[in-house]
Protein backbone atom coordinates (compact mmCIF):
# COMPACT_ATOMS: atom_id res chain seq x y z
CA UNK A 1 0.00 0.00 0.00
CA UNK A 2 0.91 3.67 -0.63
CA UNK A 3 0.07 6.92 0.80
CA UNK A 4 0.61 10.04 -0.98
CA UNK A 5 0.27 13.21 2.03
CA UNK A 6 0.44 16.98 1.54
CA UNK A 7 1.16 18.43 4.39
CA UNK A 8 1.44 22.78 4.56
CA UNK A 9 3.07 25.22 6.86
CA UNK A 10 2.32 28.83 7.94
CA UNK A 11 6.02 29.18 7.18
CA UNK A 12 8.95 28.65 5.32
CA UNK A 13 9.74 24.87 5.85
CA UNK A 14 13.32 24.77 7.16
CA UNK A 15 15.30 21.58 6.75
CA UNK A 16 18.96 20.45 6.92
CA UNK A 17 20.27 19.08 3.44
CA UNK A 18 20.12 15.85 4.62
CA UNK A 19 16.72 15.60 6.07
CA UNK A 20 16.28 11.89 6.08
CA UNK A 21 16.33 10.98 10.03
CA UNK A 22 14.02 13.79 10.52
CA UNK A 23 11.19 12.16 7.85
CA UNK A 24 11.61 8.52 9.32
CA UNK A 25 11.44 10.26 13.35
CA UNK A 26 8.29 12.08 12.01
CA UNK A 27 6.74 8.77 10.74
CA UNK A 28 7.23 6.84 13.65
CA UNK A 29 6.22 9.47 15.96
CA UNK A 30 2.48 9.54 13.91
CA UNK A 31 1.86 5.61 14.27
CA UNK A 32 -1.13 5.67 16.04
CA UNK A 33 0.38 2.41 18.29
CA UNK A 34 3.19 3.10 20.01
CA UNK A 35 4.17 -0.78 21.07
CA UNK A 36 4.40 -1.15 17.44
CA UNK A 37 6.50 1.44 16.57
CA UNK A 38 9.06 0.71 19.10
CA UNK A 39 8.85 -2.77 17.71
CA UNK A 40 9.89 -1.19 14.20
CA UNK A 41 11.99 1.03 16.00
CA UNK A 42 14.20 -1.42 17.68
CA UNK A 43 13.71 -4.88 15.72
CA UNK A 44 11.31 -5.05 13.09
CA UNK A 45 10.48 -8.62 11.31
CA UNK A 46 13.44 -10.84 11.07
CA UNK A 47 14.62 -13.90 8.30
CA UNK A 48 17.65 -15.29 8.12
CA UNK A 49 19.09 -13.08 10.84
CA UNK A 50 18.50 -9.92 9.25
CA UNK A 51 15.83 -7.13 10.10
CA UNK A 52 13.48 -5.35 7.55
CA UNK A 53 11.16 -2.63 9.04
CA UNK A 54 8.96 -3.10 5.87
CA UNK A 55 8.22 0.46 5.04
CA UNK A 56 9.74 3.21 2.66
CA UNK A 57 9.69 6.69 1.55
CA UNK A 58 9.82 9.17 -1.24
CA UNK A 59 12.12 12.08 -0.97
CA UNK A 60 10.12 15.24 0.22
CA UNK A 61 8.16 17.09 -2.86
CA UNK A 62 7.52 20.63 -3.47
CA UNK A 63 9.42 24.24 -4.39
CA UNK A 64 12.41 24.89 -2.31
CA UNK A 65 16.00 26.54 -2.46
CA UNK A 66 19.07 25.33 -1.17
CA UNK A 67 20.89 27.95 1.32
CA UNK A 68 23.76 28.29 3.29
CA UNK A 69 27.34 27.23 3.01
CA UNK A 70 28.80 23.87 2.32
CA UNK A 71 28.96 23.65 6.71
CA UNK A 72 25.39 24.56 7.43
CA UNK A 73 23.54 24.07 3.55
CA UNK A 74 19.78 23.86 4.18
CA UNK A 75 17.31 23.20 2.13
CA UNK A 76 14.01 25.44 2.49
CA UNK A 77 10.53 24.47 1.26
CA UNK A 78 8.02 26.80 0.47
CA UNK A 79 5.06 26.26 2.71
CA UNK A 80 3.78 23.08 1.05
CA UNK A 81 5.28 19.75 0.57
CA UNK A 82 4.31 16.00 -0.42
CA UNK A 83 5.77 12.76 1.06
CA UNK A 84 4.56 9.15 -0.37
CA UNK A 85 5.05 5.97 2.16
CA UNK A 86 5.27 2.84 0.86
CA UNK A 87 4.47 -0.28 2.67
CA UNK A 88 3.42 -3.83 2.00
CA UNK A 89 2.14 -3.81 5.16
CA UNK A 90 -1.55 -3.13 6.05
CA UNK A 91 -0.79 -2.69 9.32
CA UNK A 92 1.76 -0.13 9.07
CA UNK A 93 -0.47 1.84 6.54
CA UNK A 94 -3.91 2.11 8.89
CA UNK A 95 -1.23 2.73 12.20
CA UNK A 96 0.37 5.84 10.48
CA UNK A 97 -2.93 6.83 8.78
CA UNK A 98 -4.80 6.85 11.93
CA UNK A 99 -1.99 9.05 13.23
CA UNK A 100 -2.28 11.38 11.21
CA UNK A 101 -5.77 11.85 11.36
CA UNK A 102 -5.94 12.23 14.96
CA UNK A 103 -3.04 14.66 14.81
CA UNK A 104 -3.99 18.87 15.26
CA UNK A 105 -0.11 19.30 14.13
CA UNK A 106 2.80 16.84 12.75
CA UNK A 107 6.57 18.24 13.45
CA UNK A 108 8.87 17.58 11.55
CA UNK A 109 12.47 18.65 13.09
CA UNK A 110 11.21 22.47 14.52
CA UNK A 111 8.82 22.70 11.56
CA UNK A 112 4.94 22.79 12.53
CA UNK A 113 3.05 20.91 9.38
CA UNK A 114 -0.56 20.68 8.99
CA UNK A 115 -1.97 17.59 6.82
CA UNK A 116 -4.16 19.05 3.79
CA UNK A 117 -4.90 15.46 2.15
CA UNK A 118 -3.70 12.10 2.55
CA UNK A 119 -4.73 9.77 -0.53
CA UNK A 120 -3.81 6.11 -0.96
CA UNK A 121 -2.38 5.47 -4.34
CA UNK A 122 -3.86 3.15 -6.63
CA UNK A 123 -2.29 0.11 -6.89
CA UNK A 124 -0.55 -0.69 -10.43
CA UNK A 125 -1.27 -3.64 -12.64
CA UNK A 126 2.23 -5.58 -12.25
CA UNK A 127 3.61 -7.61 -15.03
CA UNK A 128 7.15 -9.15 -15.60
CA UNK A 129 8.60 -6.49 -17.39
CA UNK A 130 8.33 -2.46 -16.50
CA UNK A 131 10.58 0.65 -16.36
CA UNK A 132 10.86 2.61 -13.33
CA UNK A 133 12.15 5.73 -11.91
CA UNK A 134 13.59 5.77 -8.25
CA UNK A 135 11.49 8.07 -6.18
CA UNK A 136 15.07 7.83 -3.22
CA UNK A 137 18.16 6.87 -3.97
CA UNK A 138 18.74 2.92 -4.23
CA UNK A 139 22.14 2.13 -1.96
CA UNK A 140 23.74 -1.38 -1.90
CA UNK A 141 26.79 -2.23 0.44
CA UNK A 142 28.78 -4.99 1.73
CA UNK A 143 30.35 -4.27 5.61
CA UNK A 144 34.23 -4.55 5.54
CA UNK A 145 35.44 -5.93 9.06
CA UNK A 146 39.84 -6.12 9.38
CA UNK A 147 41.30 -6.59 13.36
CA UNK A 148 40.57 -3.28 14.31
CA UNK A 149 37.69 -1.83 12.52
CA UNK A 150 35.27 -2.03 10.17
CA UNK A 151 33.22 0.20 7.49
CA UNK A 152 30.68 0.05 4.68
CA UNK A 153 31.76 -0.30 1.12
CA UNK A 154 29.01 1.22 -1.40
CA UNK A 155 28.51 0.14 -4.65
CA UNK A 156 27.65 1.92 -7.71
CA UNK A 157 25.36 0.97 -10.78
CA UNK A 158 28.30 0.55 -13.23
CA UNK A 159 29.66 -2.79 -11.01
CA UNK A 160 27.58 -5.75 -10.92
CA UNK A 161 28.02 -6.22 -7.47
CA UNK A 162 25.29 -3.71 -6.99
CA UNK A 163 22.36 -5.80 -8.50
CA UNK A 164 23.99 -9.03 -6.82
CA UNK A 165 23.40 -7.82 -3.82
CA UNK A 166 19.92 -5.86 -4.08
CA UNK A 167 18.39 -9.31 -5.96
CA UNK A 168 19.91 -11.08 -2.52
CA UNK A 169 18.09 -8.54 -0.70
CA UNK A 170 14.98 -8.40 -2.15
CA UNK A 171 14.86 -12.79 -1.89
CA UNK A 172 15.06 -12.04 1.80
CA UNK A 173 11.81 -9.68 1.39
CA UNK A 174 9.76 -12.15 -0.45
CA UNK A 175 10.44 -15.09 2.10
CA UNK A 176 8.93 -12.67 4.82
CA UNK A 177 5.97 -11.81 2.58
CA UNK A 178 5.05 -14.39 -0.31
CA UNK A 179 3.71 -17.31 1.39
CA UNK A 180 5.41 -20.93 -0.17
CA UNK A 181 8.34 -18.82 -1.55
CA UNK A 182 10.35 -21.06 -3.38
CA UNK A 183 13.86 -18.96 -3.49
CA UNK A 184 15.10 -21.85 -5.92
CA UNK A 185 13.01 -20.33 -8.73
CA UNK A 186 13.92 -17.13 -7.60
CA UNK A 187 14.98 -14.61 -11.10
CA UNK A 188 15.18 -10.99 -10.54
CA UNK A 189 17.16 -8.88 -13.45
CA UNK A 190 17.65 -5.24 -12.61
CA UNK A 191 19.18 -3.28 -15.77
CA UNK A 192 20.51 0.53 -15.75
CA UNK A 193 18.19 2.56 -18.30
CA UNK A 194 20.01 6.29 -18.05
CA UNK A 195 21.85 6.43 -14.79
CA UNK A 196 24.31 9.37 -14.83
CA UNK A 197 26.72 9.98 -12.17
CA UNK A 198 26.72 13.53 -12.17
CA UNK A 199 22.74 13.96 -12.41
CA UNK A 200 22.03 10.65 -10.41
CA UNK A 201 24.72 9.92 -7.64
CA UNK A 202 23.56 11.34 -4.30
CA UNK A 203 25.73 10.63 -1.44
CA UNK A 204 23.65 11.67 1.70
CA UNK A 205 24.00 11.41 6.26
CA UNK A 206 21.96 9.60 8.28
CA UNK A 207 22.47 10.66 11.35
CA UNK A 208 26.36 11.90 10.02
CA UNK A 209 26.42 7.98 8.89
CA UNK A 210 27.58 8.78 5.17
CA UNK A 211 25.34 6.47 2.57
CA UNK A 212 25.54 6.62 -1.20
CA UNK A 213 22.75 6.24 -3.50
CA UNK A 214 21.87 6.49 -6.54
CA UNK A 215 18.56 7.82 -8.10
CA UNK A 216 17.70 7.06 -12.18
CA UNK A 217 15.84 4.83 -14.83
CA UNK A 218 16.02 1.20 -14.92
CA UNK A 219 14.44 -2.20 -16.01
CA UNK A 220 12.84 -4.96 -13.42
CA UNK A 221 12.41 -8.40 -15.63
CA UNK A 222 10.80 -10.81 -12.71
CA UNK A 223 7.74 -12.63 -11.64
CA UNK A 224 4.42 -10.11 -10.95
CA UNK A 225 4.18 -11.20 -7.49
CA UNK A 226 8.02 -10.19 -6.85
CA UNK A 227 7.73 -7.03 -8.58
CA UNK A 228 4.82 -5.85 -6.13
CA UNK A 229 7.22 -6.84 -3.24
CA UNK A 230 9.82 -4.88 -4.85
CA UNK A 231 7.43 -1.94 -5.81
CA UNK A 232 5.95 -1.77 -1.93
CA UNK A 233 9.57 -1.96 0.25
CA UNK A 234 11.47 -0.55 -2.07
CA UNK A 235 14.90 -1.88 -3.71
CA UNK A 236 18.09 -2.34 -2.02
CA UNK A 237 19.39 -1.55 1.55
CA UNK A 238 18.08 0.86 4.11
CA UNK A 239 14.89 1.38 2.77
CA UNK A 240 13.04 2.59 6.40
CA UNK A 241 15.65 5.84 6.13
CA UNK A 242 14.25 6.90 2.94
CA UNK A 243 16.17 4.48 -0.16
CA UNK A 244 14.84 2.60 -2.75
CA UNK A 245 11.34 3.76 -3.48
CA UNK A 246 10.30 4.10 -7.03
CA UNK A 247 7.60 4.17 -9.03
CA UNK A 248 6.83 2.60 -12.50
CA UNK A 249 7.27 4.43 -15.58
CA UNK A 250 5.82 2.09 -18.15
């Protein structure tokens, strides 16, 4: 399920460049249940000793200006913006929704929003084949461990490496979520359509955590019932801090 929301301000919405922890802090503060969004929080629904929180979102929408200096760049909204959250599950969807509509006010860092709709999208007609557009950047990383440290290496959409390890992740999705999932006959084939690095490479912080992503047009060749997995969580890693939405192009 999706949810579009337009939220407006009586002001100026004030953000820092990378405004990320501050969307994901806002959605689990509106989940109308908060034993359930400490769950997500803190755990989230485990297979094969890994956790997926099951929820995405789009980057924030609307008319803004970048200002500042490379030490303190903001980004500044004018006093409407649009968010879409993607999730395949139900639960998630009527916990936030409720949330919002028993909300007077959502905050969002020091910024005092107001919802003005909330719509749930209408759900596409998957087939094997489509072209998409990432909605947030798609990231895909492998943790390097030596003796006395260790630190993410990110991929890029020139190596393979990158679609190894997004297929791998997205296998783990569907044996949470498609019941007899038979990851023998599992075939996902992600292709680069125009990815540029200088239009489409954007290296972000989490919580100054450094992540790179990468935004862009691609191909998914797979089975309909993976593609709407894909399509609702989102492709690749770290999808609950705003990577790997998208939406289909054709």
């Amino acid at each position: 399920m999706r949810l579009k929301v337009d939220f407006e301000s009586q002001k100026p919405i004030e953000l820092p460049i990378h405004y990320n922890y501050f969307v994901q802090s806002m959605i689990y503060n509106t989940i109308d249940d908060k034993i359930y969004a400490t769950f997500l929080h803190d755990k989230g629904y485990e297979v094969d000793l890994k956790n997926f929180k099951l929820f995405s979102f789009s980057r924030l929408e609307g008319p803004f200006k970048i200002v500042g200096n490379d030490s303190n760049k903001k980004i500044v909204f004018d006093k409407k913006v649009s968010l879409i959250i993607s999730s395949p599950v139900e639960d998630f969807i009527t916990k936030f929704s409720t949330g919002l509509l028993k909300k007077d006010q959502i905050y969002l860092k020091d910024n005092i929003l107001y919802v003005t709709s909330a719509n749930m999208l209408r759900k596409p007609k998957f087939s094997s084949f489509h072209k998409i557009k990432m909605l947030s950047p798609m990231c895909a990383y492998k943790t390097i461990r030596n003796e006395n440290s260790e630190y993410k290496h990110f991929f890029t959409p020139f190596e393979d490496e990158f679609y190894n390890l997004i297929s791998q992740n997205l296998m783990k999705k569907c044996k949470l979520l498609i019941k007899d999932f038979d990851e023998k006959n599992f075939k996902f084939d992600l292709k680069p359509l125009k990815v540029e690095e200088k239009t489409h490479f954007k290296p972000m912080l989490f919580k100054k955590t450094p992540i790179k992503g990468w935004l862009g047009f691609y191909t998914i060749e797979t089975d309909p019932i993976i593609m709407e997995v894909a399509y609702y969580c989102g492709l690749g890693s770290k999808n609950s801090q705003g990577f790997g939405l998208f939406e289909i192009i054709e």
